[in-house]
N, C-alpha and C. Protein backbone atom coordinates (compact mmCIF):
# COMPACT_ATOMS: atom_id res chain seq x y z
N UNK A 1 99.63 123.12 118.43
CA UNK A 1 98.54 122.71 117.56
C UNK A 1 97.21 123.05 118.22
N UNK A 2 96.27 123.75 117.41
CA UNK A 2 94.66 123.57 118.02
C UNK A 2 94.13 122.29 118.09
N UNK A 3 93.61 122.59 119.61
CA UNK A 3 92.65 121.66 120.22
C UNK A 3 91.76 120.63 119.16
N UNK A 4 91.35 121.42 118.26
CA UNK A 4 90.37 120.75 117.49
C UNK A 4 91.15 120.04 116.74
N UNK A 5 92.19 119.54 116.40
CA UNK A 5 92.67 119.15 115.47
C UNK A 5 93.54 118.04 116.12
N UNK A 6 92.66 116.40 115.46
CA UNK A 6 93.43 115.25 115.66
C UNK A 6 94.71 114.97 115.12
N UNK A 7 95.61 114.76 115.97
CA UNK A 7 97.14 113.99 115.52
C UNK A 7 97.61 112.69 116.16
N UNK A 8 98.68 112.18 115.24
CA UNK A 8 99.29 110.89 115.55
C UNK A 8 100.78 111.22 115.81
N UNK A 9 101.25 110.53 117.03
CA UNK A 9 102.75 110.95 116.59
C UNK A 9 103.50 109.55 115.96
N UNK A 10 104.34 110.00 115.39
CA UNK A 10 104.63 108.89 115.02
C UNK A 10 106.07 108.97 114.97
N UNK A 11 106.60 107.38 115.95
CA UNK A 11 108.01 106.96 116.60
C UNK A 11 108.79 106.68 115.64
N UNK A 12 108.38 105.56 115.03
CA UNK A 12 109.84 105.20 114.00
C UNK A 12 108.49 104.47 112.32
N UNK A 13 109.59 104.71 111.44
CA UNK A 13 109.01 104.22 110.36
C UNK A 13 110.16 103.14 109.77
N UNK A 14 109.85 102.14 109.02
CA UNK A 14 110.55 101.03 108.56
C UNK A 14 110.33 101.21 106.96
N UNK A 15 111.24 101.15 105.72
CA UNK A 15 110.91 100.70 104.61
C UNK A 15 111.12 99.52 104.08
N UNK A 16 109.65 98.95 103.17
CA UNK A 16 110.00 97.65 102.89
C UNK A 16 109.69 97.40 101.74
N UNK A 17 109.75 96.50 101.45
CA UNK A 17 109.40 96.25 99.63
C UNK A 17 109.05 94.82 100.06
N UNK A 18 107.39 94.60 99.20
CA UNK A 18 107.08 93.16 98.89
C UNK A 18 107.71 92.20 98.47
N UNK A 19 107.34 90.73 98.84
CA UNK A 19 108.63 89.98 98.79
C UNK A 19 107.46 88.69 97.83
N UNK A 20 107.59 88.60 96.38
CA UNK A 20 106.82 87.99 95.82
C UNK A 20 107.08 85.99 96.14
N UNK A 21 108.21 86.16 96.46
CA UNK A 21 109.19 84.88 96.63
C UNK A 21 108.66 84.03 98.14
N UNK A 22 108.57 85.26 99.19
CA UNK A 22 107.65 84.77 100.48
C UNK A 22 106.27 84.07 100.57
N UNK A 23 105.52 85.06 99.72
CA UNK A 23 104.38 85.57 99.21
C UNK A 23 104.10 84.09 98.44
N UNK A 24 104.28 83.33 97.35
CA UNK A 24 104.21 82.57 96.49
C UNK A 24 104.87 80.93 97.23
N UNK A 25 105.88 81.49 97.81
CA UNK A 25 106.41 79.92 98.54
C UNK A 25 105.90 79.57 100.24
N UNK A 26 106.90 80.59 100.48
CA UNK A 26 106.57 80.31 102.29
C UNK A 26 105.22 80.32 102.71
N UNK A 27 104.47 81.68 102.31
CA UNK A 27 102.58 81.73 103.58
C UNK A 27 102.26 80.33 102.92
N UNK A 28 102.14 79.73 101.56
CA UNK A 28 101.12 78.41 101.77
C UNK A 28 102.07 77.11 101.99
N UNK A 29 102.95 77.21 102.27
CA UNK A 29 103.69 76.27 102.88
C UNK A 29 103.44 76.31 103.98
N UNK A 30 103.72 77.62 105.24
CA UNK A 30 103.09 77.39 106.32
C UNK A 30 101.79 77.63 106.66
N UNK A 31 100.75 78.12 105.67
CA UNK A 31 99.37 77.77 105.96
C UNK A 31 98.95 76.51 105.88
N UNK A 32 99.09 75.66 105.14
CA UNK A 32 99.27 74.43 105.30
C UNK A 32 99.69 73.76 106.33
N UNK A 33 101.17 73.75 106.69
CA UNK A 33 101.60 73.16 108.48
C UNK A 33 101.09 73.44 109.18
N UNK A 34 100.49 74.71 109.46
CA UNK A 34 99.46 75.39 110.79
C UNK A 34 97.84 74.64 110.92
N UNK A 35 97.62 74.32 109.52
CA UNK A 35 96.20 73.86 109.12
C UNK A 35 95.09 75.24 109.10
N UNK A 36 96.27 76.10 107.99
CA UNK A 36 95.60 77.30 107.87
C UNK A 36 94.87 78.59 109.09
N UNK A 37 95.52 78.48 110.01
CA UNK A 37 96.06 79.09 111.10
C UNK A 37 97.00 80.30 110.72
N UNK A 38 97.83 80.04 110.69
CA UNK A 38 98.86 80.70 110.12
C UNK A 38 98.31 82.20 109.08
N UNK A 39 97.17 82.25 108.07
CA UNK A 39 97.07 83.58 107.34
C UNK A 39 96.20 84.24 108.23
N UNK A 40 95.50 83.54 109.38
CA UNK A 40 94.58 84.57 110.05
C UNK A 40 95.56 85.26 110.97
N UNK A 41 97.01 85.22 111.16
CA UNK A 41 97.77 85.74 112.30
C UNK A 41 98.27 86.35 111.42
N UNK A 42 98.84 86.58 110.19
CA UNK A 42 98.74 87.51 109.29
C UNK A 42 97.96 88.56 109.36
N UNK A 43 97.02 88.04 109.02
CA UNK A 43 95.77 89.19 108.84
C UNK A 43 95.60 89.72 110.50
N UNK A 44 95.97 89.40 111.37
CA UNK A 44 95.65 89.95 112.72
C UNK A 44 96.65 91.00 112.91
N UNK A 45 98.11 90.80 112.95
CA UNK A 45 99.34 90.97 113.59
C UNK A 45 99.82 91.58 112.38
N UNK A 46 100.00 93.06 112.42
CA UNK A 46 100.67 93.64 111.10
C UNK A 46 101.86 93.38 111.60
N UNK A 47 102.87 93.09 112.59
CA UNK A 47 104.02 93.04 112.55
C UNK A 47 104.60 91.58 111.70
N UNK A 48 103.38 90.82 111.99
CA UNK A 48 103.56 89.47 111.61
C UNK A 48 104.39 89.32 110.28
N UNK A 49 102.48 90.28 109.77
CA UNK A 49 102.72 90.20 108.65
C UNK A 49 104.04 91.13 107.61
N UNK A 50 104.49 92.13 108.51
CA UNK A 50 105.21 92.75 107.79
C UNK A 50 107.09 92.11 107.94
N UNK A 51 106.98 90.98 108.28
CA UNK A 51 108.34 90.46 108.97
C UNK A 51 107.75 89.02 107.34
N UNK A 52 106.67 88.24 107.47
CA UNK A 52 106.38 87.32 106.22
C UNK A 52 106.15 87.85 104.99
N UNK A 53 106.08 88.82 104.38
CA UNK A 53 104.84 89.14 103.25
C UNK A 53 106.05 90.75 102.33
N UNK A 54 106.90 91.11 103.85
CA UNK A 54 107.70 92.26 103.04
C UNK A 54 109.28 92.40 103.37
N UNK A 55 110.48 92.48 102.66
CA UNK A 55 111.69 92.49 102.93
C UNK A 55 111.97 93.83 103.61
N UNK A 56 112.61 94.02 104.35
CA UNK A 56 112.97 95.10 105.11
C UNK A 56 114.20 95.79 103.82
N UNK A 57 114.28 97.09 103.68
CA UNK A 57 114.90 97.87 102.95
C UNK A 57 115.46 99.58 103.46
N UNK A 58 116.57 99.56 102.87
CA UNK A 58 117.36 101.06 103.57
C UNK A 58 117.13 102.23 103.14
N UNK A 59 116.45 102.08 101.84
CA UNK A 59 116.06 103.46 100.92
C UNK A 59 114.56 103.83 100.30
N UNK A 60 113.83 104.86 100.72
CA UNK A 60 112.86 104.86 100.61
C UNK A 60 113.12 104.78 98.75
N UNK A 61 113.72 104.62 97.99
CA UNK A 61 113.71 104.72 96.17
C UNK A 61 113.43 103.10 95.76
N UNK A 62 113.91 101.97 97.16
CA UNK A 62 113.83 100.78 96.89
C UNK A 62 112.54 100.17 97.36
N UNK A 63 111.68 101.00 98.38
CA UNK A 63 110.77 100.17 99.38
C UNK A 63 109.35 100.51 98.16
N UNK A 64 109.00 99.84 98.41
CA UNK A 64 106.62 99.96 98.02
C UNK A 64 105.85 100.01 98.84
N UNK A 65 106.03 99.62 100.74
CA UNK A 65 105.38 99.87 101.40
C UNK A 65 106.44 100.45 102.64
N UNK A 66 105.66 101.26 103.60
CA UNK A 66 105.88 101.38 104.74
C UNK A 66 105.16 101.07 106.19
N UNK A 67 106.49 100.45 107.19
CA UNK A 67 105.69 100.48 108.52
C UNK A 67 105.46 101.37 109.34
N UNK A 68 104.96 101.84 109.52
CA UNK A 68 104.58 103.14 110.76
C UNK A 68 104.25 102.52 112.11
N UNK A 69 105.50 103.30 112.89
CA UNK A 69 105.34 102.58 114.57
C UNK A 69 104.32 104.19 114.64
N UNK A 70 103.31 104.36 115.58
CA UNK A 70 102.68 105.39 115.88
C UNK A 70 102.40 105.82 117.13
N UNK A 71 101.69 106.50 117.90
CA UNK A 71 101.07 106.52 119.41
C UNK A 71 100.43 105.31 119.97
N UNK A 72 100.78 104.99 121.05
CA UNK A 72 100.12 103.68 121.15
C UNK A 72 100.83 102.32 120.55
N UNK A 73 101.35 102.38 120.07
CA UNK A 73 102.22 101.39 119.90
C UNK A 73 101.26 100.53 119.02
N UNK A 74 100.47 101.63 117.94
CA UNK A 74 100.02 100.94 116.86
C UNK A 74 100.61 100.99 115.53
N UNK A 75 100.48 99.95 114.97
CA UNK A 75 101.90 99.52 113.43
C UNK A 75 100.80 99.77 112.55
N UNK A 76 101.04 100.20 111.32
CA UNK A 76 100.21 100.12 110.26
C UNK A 76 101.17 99.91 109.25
N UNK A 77 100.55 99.76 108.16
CA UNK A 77 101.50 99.40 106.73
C UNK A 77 101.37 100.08 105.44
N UNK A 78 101.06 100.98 105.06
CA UNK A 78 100.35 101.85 104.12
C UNK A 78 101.67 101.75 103.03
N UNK A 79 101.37 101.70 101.62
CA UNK A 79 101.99 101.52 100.46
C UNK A 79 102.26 103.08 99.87
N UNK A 80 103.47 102.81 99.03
CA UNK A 80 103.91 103.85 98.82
C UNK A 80 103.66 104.11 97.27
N UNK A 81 103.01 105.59 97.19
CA UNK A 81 102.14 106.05 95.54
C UNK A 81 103.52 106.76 94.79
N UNK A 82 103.57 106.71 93.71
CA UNK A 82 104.63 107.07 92.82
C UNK A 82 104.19 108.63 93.03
């Protein structure tokens, strides 16, 4: 690859599909026990959040989002466009 040209490598990817059932029951059940603690470690910790908020899945035809492990051992979560 040329010099000039930024890349990411990227280690492993996960597919997942939103979990409306988590999403609607569990975060304000435990935002609540934490005393609302709990959605800012969400919002901090994409692993967090991608273990509360999305079901892990085997086929990219079933998932809506993906995790991306990358360089650095940074996670992102980017959704998947039809």
């Amino acid at each position: 690859m040329p010099d000039s040209e930024e890349y990411t490598k990227i280690k492993s990817v996960e597919f997942l599909k939103f979990s409306w059932c988590k999403v609607l029951l569990l975060i304000p059940l435990m935002s609540v026990i934490t005393v609302f603690i709990f959605p800012l470690v969400l919002y901090w910790k994409v692993t967090v959040r991608a273990k509360w908020i999305y079901t892990s899945v085997n086929s990219i035809q079933d998932a809506t989002h993906v995790l991306i492990l990358a360089g650095f051992n940074s996670y992102n979560i980017e959704a998947i466009h039809d």
